[in-house]
Protein backbone atom coordinates (compact mmCIF):
# COMPACT_ATOMS: atom_id res chain seq x y z
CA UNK A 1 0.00 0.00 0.00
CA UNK A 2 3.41 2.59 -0.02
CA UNK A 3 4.53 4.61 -2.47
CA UNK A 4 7.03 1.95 -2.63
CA UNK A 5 4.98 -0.94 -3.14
CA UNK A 6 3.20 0.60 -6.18
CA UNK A 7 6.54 2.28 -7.45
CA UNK A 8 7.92 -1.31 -7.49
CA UNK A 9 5.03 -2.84 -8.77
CA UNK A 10 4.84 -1.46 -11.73
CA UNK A 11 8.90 -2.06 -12.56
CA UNK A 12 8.08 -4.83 -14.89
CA UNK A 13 6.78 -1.81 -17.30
CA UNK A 14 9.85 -0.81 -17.90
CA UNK A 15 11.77 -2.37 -20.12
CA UNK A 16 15.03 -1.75 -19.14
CA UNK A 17 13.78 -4.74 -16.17
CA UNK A 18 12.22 -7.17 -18.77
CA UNK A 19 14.94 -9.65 -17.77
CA UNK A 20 13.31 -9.96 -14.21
CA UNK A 21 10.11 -12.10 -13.61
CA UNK A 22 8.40 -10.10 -11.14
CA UNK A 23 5.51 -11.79 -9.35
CA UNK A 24 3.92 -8.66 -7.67
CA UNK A 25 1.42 -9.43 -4.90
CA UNK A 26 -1.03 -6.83 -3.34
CA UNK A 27 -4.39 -7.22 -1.30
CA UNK A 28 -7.98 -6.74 -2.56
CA UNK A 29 -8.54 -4.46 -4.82
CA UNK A 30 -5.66 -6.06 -6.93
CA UNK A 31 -4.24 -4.02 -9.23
CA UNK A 32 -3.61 -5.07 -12.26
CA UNK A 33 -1.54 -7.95 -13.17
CA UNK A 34 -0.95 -8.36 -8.88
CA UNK A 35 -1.39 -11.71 -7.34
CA UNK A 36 -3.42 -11.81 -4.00
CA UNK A 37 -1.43 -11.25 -0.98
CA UNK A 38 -1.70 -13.86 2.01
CA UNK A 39 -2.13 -12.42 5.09
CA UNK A 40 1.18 -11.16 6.69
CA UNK A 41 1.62 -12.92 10.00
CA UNK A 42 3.04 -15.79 11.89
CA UNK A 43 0.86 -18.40 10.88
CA UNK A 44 0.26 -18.09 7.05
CA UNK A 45 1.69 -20.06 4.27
CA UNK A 46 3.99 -19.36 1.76
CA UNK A 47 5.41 -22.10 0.15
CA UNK A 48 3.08 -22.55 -3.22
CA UNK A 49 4.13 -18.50 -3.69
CA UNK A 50 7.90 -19.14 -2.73
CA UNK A 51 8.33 -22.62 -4.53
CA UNK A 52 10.42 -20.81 -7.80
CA UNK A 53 11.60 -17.84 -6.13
CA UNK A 54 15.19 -16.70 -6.34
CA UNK A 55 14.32 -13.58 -4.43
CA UNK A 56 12.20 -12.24 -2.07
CA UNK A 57 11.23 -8.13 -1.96
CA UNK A 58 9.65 -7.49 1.03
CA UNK A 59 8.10 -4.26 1.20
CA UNK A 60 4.81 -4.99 2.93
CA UNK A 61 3.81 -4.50 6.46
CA UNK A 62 1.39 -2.23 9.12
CA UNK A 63 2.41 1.34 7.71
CA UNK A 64 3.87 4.35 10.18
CA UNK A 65 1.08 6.58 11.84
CA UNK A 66 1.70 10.32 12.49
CA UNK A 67 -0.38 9.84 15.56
CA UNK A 68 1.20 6.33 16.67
CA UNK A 69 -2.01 5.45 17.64
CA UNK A 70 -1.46 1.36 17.89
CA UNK A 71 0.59 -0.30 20.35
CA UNK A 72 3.67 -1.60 19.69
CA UNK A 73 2.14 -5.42 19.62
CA UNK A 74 -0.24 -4.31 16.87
CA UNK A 75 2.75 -3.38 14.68
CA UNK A 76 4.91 -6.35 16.23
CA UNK A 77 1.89 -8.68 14.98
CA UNK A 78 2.82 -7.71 11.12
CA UNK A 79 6.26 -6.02 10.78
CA UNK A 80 8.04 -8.55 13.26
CA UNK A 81 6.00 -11.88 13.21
CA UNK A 82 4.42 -11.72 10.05
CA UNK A 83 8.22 -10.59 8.49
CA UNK A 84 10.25 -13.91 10.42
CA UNK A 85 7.22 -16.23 9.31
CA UNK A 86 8.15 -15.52 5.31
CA UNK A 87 11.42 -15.41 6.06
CA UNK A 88 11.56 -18.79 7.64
CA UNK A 89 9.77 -20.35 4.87
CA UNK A 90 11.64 -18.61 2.11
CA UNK A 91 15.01 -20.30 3.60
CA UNK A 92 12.93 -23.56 3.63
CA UNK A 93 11.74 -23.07 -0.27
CA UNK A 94 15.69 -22.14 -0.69
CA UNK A 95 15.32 -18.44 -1.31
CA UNK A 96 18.88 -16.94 -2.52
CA UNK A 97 18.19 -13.41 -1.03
CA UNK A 98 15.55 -11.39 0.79
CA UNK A 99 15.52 -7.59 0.86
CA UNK A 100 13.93 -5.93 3.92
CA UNK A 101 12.48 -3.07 3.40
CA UNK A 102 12.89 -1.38 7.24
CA UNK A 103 12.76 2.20 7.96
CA UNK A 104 14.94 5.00 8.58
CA UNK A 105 12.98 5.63 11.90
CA UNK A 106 15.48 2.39 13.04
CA UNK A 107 18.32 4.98 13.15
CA UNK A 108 16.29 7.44 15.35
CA UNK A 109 13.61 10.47 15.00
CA UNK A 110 16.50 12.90 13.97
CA UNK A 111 20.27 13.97 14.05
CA UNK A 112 22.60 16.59 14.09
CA UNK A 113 24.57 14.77 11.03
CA UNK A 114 23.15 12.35 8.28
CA UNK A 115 22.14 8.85 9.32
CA UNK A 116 25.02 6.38 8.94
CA UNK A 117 24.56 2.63 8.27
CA UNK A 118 26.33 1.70 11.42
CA UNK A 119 25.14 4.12 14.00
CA UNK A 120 23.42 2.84 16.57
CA UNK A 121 20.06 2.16 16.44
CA UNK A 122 18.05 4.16 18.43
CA UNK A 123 13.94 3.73 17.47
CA UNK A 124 11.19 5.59 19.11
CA UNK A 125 8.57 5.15 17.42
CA UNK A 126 5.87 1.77 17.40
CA UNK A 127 6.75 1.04 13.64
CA UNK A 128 10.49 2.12 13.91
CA UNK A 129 10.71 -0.82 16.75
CA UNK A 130 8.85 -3.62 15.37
CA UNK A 131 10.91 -2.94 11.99
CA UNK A 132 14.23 -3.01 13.94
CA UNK A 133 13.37 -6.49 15.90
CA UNK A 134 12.46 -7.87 12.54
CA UNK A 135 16.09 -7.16 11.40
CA UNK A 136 17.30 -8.86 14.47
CA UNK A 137 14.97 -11.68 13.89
CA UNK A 138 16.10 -11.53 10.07
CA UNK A 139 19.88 -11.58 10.98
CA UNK A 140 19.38 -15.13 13.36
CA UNK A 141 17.16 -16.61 10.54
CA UNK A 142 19.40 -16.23 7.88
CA UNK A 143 22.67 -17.06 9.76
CA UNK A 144 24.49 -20.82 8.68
CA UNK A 145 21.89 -20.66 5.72
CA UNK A 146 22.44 -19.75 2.33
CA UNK A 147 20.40 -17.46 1.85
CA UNK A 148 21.76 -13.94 1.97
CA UNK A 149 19.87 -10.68 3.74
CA UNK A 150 19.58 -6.92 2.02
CA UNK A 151 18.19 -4.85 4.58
CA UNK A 152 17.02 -1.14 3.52
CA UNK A 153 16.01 1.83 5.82
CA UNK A 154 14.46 4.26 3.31
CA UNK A 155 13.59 8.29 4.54
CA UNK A 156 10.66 9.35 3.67
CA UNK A 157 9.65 8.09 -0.31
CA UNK A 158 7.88 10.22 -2.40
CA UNK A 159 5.91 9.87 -5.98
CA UNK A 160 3.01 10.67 -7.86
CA UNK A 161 0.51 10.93 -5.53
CA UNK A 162 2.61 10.34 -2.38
CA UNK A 163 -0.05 10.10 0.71
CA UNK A 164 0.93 10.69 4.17
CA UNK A 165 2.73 13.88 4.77
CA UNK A 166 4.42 14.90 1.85
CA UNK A 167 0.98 14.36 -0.19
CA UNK A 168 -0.27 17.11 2.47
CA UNK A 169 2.86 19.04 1.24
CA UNK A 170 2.24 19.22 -1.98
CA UNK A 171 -1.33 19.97 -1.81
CA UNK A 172 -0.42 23.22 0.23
CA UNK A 173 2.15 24.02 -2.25
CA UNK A 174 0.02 24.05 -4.34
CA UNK A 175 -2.17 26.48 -3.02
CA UNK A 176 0.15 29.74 -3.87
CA UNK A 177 -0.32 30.65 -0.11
CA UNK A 178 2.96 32.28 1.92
CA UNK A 179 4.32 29.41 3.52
CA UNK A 180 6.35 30.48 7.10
CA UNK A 181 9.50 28.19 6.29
CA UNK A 182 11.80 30.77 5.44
CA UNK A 183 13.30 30.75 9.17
CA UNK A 184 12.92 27.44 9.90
CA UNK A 185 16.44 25.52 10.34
CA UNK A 186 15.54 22.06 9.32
CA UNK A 187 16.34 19.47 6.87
CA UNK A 188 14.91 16.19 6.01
CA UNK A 189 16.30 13.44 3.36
CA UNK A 190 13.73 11.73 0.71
CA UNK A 191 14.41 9.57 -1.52
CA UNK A 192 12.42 9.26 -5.05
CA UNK A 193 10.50 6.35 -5.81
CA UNK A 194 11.82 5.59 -8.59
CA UNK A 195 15.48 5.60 -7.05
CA UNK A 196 14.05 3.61 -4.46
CA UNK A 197 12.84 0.89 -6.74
CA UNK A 198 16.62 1.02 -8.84
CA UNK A 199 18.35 0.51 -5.53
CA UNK A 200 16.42 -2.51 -5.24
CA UNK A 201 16.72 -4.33 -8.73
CA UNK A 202 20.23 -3.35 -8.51
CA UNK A 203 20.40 -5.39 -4.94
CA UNK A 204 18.50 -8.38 -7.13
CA UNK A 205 21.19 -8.03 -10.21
CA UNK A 206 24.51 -10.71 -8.54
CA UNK A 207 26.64 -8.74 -11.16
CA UNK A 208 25.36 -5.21 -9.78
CA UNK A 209 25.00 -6.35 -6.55
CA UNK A 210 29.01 -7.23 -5.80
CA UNK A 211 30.20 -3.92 -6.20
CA UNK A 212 27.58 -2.37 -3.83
CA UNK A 213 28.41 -4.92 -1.30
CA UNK A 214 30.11 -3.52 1.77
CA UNK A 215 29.07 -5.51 4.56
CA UNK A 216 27.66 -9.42 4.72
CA UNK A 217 24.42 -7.35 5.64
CA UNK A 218 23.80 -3.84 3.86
CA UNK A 219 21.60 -0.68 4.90
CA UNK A 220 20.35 2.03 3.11
């Protein structure tokens, strides 16, 4: 349901991709060409879905909530659970990789410098934590198997008709009214959709892949 998720469903468009068999999977209303979605959490089954996968792109999950409204377990029940149940059964089908998509919120709510891959994380928020136990979860599934882990902690992602907060953005922007920003010290990182979505075929590609590869488990 992100900006993500429909950014990357619709990479098999592109032809510049066509050598990838994406299997994109979505819940009711399907879009187009989407296979229905199981239910994400600790109990469902995988396996027909997994049974000729090379890769798994994980990008679904309970989204963030300005207000944090739900408790922790609520988000735990989906982002954690529901994320180590498919990951368990994708190293049983014999998965070759699975790519996380976490959150930036993992790192913290802010910084005085940019966000670095190995600071410590610090997450405040409901959906920051239950995104950083799944990583720890992710990290003891996938140890002494073969099948390797890309974990990615996207800021915010924006798009054509990016919800949330930068949808409310835009639509003031769009207004022509005086906006009071000019002495506000404050900046935030986004990321593009569409960059998003190369990051991630580029993690799928094994010849792309090598020369991005840093650490036995990456973050973006």
């Amino acid at each position: 349901d992100s900006v993500a998720s429909r950014g990357l469903g619709d990479v098999y468009k592109r032809q510049k991709y066509n050598y990838l068999n994406f299997i994109p999977l979505a819940r009711e209303p399907l879009p187009p060409n989407f296979q229905l979605c199981p239910g994400l959490n600790q109990k469902e089954g995988w396996s027909e879905l997994l049974a000729e996968a090379d890769v798994v792109i994980h990008l679904a999950g309970k989204a963030h909530e300005v207000s944090n409204a739900s408790s922790l377990e609520a988000f735990r029940s989906v982002n954690t659970y529901g994320t180590v149940n498919l990951a368990k059964q994708a190293v049983i089908a014999g998965v070759k990789k699975f790519i996380f998509m976490s959150s930036i919120g993992v790192n913290g709510v802010s910084n005085s410098s940019p966000f670095k891959y190995n600071d410590k994380p610090t997450p405040i928020e409901n959906y920051a934590i239950s995104k950083y136990e799944a990583e720890i979860a992710l990290k003891k599934i996938v140890k002494n198997t073969d099948m390797e882990l890309v974990i990615i902690r996207p800021p915010l992602v924006y798009g054509k008709n990016a919800p949330g907060n930068f949808g409310k953005l835009l639509n003031v922007a769009q207004r022509n009214l005086p906006l009071p920003l000019g002495a506000i010290n404050n900046q935030r990182s986004f990321v593009a959709v569409d960059n998003l979505v190369d990051l991630i075929v580029t993690c799928i590609d094994p010849v792309s892949y090598t020369h991005l590869r840093a650490h036995e488990t990456l973050r973006y």
